[in-house]
Each structure stands twice: as C-alpha cells, then as structure tokens.
C-alpha atoms as a PDB file:
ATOM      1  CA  UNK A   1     -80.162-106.520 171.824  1.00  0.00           C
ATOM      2  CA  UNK A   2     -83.193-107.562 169.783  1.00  0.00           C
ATOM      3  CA  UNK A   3     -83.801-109.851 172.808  1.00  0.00           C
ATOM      4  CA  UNK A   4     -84.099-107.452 175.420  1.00  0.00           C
ATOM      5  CA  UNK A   5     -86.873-105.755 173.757  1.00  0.00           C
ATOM      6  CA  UNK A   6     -89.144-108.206 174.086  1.00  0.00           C
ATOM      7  CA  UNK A   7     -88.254-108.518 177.885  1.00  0.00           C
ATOM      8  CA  UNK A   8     -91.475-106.937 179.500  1.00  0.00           C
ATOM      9  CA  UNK A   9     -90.728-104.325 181.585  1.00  0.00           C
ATOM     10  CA  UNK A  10     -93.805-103.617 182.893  1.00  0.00           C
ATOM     11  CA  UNK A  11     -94.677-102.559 186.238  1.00  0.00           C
ATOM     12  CA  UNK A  12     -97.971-104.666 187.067  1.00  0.00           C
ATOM     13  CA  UNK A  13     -99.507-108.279 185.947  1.00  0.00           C
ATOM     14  CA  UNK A  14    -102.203-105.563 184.444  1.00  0.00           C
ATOM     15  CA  UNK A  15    -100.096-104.104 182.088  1.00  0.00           C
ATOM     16  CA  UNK A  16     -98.959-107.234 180.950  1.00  0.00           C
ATOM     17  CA  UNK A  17    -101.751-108.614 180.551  1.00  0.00           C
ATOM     18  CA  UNK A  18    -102.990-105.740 178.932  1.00  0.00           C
ATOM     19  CA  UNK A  19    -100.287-105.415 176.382  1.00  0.00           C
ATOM     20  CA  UNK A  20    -100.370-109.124 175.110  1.00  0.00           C
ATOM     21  CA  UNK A  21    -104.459-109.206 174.809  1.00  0.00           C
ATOM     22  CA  UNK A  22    -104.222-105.691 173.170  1.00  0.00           C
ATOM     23  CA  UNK A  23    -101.701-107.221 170.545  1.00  0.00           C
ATOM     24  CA  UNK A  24    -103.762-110.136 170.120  1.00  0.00           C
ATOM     25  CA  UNK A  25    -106.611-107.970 169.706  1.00  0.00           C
ATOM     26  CA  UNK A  26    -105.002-105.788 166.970  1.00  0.00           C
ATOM     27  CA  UNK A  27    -103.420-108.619 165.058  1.00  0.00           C
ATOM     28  CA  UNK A  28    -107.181-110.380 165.098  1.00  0.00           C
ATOM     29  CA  UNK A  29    -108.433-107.154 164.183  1.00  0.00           C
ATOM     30  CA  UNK A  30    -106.435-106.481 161.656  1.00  0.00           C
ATOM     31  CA  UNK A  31    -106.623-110.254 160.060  1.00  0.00           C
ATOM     32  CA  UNK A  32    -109.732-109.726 159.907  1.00  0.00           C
ATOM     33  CA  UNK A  33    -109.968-106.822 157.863  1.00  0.00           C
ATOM     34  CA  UNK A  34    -108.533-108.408 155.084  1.00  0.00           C
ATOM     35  CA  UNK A  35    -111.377-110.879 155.288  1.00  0.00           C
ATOM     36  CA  UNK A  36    -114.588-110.628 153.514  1.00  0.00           C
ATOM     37  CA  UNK A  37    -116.668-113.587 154.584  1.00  0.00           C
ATOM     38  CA  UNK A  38    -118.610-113.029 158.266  1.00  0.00           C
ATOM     39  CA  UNK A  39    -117.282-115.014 160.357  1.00  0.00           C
ATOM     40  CA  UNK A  40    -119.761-113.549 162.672  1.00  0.00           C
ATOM     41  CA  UNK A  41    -118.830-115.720 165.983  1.00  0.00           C
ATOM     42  CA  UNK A  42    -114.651-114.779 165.548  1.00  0.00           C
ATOM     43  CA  UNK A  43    -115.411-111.393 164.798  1.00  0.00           C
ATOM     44  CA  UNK A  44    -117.208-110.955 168.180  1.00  0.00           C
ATOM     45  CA  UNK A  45    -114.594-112.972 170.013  1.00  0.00           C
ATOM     46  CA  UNK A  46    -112.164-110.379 168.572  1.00  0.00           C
ATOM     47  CA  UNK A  47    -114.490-107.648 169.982  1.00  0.00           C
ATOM     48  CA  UNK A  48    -114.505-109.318 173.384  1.00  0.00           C
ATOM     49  CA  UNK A  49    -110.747-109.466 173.530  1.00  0.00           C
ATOM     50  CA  UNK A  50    -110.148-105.508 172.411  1.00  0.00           C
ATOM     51  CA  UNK A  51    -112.620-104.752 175.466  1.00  0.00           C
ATOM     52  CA  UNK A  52    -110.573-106.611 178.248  1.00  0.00           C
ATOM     53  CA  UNK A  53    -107.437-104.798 176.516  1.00  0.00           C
ATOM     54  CA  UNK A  54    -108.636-101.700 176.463  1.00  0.00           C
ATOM     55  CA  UNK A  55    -109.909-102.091 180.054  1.00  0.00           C
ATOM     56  CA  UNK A  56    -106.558-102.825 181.381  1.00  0.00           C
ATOM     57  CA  UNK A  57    -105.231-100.105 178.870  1.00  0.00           C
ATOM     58  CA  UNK A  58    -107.085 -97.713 180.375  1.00  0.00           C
ATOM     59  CA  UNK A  59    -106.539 -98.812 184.224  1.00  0.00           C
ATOM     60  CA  UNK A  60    -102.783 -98.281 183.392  1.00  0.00           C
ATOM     61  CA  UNK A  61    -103.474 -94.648 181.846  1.00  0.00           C
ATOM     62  CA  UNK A  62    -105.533 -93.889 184.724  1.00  0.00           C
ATOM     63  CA  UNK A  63    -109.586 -94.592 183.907  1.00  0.00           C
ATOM     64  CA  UNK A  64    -110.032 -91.269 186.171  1.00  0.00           C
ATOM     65  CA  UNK A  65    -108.883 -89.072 183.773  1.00  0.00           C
ATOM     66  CA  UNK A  66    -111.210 -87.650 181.994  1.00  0.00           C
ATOM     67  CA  UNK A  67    -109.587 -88.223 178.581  1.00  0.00           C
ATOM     68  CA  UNK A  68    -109.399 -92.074 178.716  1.00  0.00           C
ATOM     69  CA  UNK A  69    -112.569 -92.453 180.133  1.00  0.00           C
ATOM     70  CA  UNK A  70    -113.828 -90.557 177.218  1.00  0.00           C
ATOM     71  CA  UNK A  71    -111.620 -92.694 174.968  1.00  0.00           C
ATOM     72  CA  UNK A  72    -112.983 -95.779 177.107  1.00  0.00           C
ATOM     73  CA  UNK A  73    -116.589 -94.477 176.411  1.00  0.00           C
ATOM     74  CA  UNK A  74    -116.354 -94.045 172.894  1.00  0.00           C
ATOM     75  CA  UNK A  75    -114.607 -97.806 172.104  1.00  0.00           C
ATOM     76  CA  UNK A  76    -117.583 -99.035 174.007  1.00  0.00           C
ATOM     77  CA  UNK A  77    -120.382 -97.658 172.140  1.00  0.00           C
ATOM     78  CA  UNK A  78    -118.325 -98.594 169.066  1.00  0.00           C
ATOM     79  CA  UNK A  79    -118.368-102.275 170.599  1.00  0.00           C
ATOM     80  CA  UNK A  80    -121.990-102.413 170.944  1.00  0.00           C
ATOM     81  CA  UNK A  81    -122.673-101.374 167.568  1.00  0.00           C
ATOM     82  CA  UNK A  82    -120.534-103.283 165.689  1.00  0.00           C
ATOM     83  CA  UNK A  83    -121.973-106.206 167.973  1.00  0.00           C
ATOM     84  CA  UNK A  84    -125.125-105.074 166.760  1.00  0.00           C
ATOM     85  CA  UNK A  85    -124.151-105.152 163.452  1.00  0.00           C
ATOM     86  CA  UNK A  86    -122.647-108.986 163.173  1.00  0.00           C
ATOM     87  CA  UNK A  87    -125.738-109.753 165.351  1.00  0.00           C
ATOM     88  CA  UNK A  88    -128.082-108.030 162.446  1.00  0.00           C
ATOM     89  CA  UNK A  89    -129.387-104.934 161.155  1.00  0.00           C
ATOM     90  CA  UNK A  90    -132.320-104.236 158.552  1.00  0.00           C
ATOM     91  CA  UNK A  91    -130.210-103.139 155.577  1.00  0.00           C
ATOM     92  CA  UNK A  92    -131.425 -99.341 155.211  1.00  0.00           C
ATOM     93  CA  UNK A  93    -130.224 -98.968 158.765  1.00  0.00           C
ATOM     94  CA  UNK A  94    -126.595-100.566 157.993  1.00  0.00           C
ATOM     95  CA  UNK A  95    -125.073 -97.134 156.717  1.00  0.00           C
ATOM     96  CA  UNK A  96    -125.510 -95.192 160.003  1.00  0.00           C
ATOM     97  CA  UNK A  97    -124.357 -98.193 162.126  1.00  0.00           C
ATOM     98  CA  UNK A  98    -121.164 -98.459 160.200  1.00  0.00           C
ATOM     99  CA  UNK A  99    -120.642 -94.845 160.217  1.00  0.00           C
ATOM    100  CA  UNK A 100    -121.235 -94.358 164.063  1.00  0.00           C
ATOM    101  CA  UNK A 101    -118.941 -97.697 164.493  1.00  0.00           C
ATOM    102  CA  UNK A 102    -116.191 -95.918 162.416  1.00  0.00           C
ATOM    103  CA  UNK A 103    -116.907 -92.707 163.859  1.00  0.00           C
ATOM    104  CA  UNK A 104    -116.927 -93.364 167.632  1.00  0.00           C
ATOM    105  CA  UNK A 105    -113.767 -95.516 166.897  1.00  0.00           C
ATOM    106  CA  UNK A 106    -111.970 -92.872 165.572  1.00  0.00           C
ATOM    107  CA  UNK A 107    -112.965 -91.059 168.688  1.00  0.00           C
ATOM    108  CA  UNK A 108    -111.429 -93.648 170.649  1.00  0.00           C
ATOM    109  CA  UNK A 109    -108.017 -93.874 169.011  1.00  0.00           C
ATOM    110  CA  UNK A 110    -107.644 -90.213 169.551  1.00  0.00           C
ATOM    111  CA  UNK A 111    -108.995 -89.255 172.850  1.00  0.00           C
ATOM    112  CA  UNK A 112    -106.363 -91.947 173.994  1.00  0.00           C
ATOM    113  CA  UNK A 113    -103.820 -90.251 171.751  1.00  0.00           C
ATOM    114  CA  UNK A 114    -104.208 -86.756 172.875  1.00  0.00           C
ATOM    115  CA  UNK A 115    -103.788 -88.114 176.333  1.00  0.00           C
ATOM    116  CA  UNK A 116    -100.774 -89.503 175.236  1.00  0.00           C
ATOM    117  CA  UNK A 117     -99.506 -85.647 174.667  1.00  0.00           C
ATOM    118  CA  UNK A 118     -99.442 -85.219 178.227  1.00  0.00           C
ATOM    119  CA  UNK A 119     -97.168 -87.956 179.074  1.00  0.00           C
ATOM    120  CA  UNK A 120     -93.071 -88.480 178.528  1.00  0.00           C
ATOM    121  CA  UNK A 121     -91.473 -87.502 175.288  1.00  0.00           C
ATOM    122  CA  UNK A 122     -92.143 -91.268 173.687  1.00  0.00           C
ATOM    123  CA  UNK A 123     -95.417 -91.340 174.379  1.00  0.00           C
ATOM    124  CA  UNK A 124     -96.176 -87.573 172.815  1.00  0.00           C
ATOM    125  CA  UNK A 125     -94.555 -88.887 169.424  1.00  0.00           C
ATOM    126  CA  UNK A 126     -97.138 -91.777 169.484  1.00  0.00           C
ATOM    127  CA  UNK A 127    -100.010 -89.654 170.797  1.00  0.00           C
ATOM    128  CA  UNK A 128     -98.920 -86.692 167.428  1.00  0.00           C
ATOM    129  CA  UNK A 129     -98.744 -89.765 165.340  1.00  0.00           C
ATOM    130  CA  UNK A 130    -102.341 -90.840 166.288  1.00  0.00           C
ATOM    131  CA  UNK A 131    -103.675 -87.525 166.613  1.00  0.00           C
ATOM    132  CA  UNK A 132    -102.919 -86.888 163.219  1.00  0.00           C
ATOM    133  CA  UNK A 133    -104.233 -90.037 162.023  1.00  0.00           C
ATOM    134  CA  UNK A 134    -107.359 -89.769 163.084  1.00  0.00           C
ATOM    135  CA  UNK A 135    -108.236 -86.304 162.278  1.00  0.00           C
ATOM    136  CA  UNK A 136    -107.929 -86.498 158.755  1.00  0.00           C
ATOM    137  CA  UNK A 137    -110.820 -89.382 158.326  1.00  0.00           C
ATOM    138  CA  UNK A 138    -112.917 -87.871 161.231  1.00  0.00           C
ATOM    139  CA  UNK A 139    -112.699 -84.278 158.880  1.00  0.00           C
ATOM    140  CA  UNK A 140    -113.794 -86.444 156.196  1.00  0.00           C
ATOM    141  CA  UNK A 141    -117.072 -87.221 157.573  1.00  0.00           C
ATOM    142  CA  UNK A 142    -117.504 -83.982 159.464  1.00  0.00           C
ATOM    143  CA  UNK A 143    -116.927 -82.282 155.570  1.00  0.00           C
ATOM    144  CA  UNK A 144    -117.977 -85.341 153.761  1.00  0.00           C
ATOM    145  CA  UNK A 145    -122.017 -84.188 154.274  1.00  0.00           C
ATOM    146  CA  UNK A 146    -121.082 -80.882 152.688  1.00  0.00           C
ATOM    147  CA  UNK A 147    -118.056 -81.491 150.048  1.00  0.00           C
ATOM    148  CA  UNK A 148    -118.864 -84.998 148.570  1.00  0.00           C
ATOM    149  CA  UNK A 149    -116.237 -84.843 146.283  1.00  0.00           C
ATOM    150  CA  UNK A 150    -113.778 -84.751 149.492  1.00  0.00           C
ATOM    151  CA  UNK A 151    -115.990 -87.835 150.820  1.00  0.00           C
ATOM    152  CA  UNK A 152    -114.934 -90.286 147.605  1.00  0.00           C
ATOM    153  CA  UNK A 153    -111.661 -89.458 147.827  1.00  0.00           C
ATOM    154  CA  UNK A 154    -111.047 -90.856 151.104  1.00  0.00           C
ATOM    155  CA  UNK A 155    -113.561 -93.407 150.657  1.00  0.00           C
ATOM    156  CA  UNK A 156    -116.754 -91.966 153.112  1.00  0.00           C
ATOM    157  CA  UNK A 157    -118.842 -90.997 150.295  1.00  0.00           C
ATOM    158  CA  UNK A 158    -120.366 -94.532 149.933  1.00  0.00           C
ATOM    159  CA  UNK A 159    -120.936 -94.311 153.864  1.00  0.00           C
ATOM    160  CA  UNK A 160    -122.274 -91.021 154.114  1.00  0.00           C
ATOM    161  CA  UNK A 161    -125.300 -91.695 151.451  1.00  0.00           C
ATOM    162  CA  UNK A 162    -126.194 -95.175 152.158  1.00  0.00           C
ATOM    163  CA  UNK A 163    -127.183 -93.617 155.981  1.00  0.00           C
ATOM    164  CA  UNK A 164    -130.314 -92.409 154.126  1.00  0.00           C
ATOM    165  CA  UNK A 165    -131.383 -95.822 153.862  1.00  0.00           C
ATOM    166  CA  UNK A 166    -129.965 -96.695 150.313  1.00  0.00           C
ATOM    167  CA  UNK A 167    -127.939-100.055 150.471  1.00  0.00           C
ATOM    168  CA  UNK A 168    -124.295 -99.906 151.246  1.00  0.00           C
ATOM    169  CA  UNK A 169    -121.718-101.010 148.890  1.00  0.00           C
ATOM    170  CA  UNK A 170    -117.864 -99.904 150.120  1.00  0.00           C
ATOM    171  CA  UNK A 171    -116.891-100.783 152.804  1.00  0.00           C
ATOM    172  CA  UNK A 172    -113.435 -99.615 152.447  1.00  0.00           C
ATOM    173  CA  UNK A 173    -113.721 -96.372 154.886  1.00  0.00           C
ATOM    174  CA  UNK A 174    -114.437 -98.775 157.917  1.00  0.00           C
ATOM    175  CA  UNK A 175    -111.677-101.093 156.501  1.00  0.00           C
ATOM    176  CA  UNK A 176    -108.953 -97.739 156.799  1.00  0.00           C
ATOM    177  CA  UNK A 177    -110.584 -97.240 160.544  1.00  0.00           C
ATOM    178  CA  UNK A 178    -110.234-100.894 161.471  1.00  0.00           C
ATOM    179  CA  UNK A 179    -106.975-100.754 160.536  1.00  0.00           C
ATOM    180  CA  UNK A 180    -105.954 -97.643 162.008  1.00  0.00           C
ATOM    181  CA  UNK A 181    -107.127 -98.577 165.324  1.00  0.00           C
ATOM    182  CA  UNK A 182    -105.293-101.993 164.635  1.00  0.00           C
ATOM    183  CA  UNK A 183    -101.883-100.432 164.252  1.00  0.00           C
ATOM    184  CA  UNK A 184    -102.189 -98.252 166.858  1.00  0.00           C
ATOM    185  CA  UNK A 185    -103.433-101.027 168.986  1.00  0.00           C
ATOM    186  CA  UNK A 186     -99.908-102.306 168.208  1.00  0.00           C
ATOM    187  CA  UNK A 187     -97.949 -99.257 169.120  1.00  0.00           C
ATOM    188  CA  UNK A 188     -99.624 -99.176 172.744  1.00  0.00           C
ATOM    189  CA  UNK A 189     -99.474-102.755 173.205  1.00  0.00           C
ATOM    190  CA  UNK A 190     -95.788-102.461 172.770  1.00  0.00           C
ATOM    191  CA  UNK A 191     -95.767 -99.688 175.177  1.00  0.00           C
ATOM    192  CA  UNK A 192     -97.565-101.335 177.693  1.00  0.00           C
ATOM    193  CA  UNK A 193     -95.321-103.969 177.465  1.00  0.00           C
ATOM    194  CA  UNK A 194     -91.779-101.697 177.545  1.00  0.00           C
ATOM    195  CA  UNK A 195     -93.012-100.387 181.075  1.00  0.00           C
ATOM    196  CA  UNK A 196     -93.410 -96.229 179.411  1.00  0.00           C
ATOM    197  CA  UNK A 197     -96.935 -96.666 180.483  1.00  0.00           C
ATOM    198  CA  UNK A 198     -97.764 -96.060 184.155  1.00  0.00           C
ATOM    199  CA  UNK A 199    -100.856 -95.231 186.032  1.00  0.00           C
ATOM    200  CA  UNK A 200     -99.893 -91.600 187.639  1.00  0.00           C
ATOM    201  CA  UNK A 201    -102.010 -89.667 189.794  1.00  0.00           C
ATOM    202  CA  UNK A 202    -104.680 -87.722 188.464  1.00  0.00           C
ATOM    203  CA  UNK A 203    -104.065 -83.689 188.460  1.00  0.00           C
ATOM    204  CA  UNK A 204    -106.697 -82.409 191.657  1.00  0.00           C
END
C-alpha cells in the first residue's frame, strides 16, 4: 500500500517533472531556512529550481487562468528580489526588500491556493488549508503599520520598522514565509505527482 503511493500517476512528463523539482525545491528551501550562514551561490540555485517548478506547476493548473498567472506573477517578482538581495543591497534598503520578498510570496502561495478552491474536493482542502495560512501573516503586515503590538507577536514588527531605513535584526517573519511556502510546496508536489492535478480548459 505504502508503495503505490509513490507510483506517479501523473498524466504528462510535465507534471512529473514538475512535482519532483517542486519537492526538491521545497526540501532545499526549507533546509535552508534553518541555515544562517549565506551560502549565497546554493541559495540562488534553490531559487532557480522553485522557478522551473513553479513553471511546470502552473502549465499543469492552466497558466491562462487568471489566478495562477497572478500566483505565477507574484513568485516571480519575489524571485527577483530575493535574487537581489543574495546579490546585495545597501543595508537601509534591506527591510523593504525582505518585506516585499515575504509579501509577494505570500501572494503566491495563496493566489495558487484559492485556485485550488475551484478544483475537486482534495484539492479545495489543500487550497482552505493554504488560504488560511497565508492570510493570517499577510493581515499581519497589512495591520502591522497600524497595531504594532499585533506586528511583534507574529514576528513583522522588526520588518515593518527597519523599511524606514533602520538596520534589520529578525529575520524570523521571512523564516515563517519561507517555510510556509516550503510545506506547501510539498503538498502540491505530491499532488502533481498523484495525477489530482490536470490542466482543464479555461472557463470562456
């Protein structure tokens, strides 16, 4: 039994493809953010990796839907800033390119679950389950410039005031993205790879 689920049961070389360079990507990714040191060169490699996955992800959604291209949209600018960030930054600019990294991530991760809603029953529980997941930090930095108390608590207040220029010291809200986006990476890998995801004609 345990066998047979790791039997691919996908309906393209795309998808599969696209689920094993999407788990590969998450399980970097998520390495990674237990890692403090630069490692500048892996780090991008990682990058490079998520983009083919999410690429293929998003040919198997349908990239002419206009949810997942959003979703495709928003992990791309996230790319090129965090590229631009392991590339370099002057340090009073460092705050607002981790915050639209994180931000624009977030994005990502739930554009691509809220078009999971629209799809079969096992794809709706994963698309709730990110939905959910991603509102709650995105609130925090919508709310976070208002209620800073609500902004330490889930770890954006060090975020949202070193985009004034001051230096940044906690990382720890782009750590919870990373990770978020990591384990979700896992779920749709895994779903990729089962066969429940499969390009279907776009509504005319």
């Amino acid at each position: 039994m345990s066998t047979s689920l790791l039997i691919s049961r996908a309906e393209t070389l795309n998808a599969r493809v696209g689920a094993l360079t999407l788990a590969l990507g998450a399980f970097l990714n998520l390495v990674l953010s237990h890692v403090d040191t630069a490692l500048a060169p892996l780090r991008i490699l990682t990058l490079a990796i998520a983009a083919f996955a999410a690429w293929a992800f998003c040919d198997e959604m349908g990239l002419r839907k206009p949810l997942n291209r959003a979703g495709f949209v928003c992990f791309a600018i996230a790319l090129m800033t965090k590229v631009q960030i392991l590339l370099g930054v002057a340090p009073q600019f460092e705050g607002r390119h981790y915050l639209l990294y994180a931000a624009f991530l977030l994005l990502a991760v739930l554009f691509w679950s809220v078009a999971f809603l629209h799809r079969r029953r096992e794809l709706k529980v994963v698309g709730a389950i990110g939905v959910l997941a991603t509102l709650t930090p995105i609130a925090a930095i919508i709310v976070g410039h208002i209620v800073v108390g609500l902004g330490a608590v889930v770890g954006v207040g060090s975020l949202l005031s070193a985009t004034d220029g001051s230096t940044l010291s906690d990382l720890s809200f782009v750590t919870m993205v990373e990770r978020i986006f990591g384990l979700w990476g896992y779920v749709a890998a895994w779903l990729l790879w089962r066969g429940y995801i499969v390009n279907e004609p776009a509504a005319r």
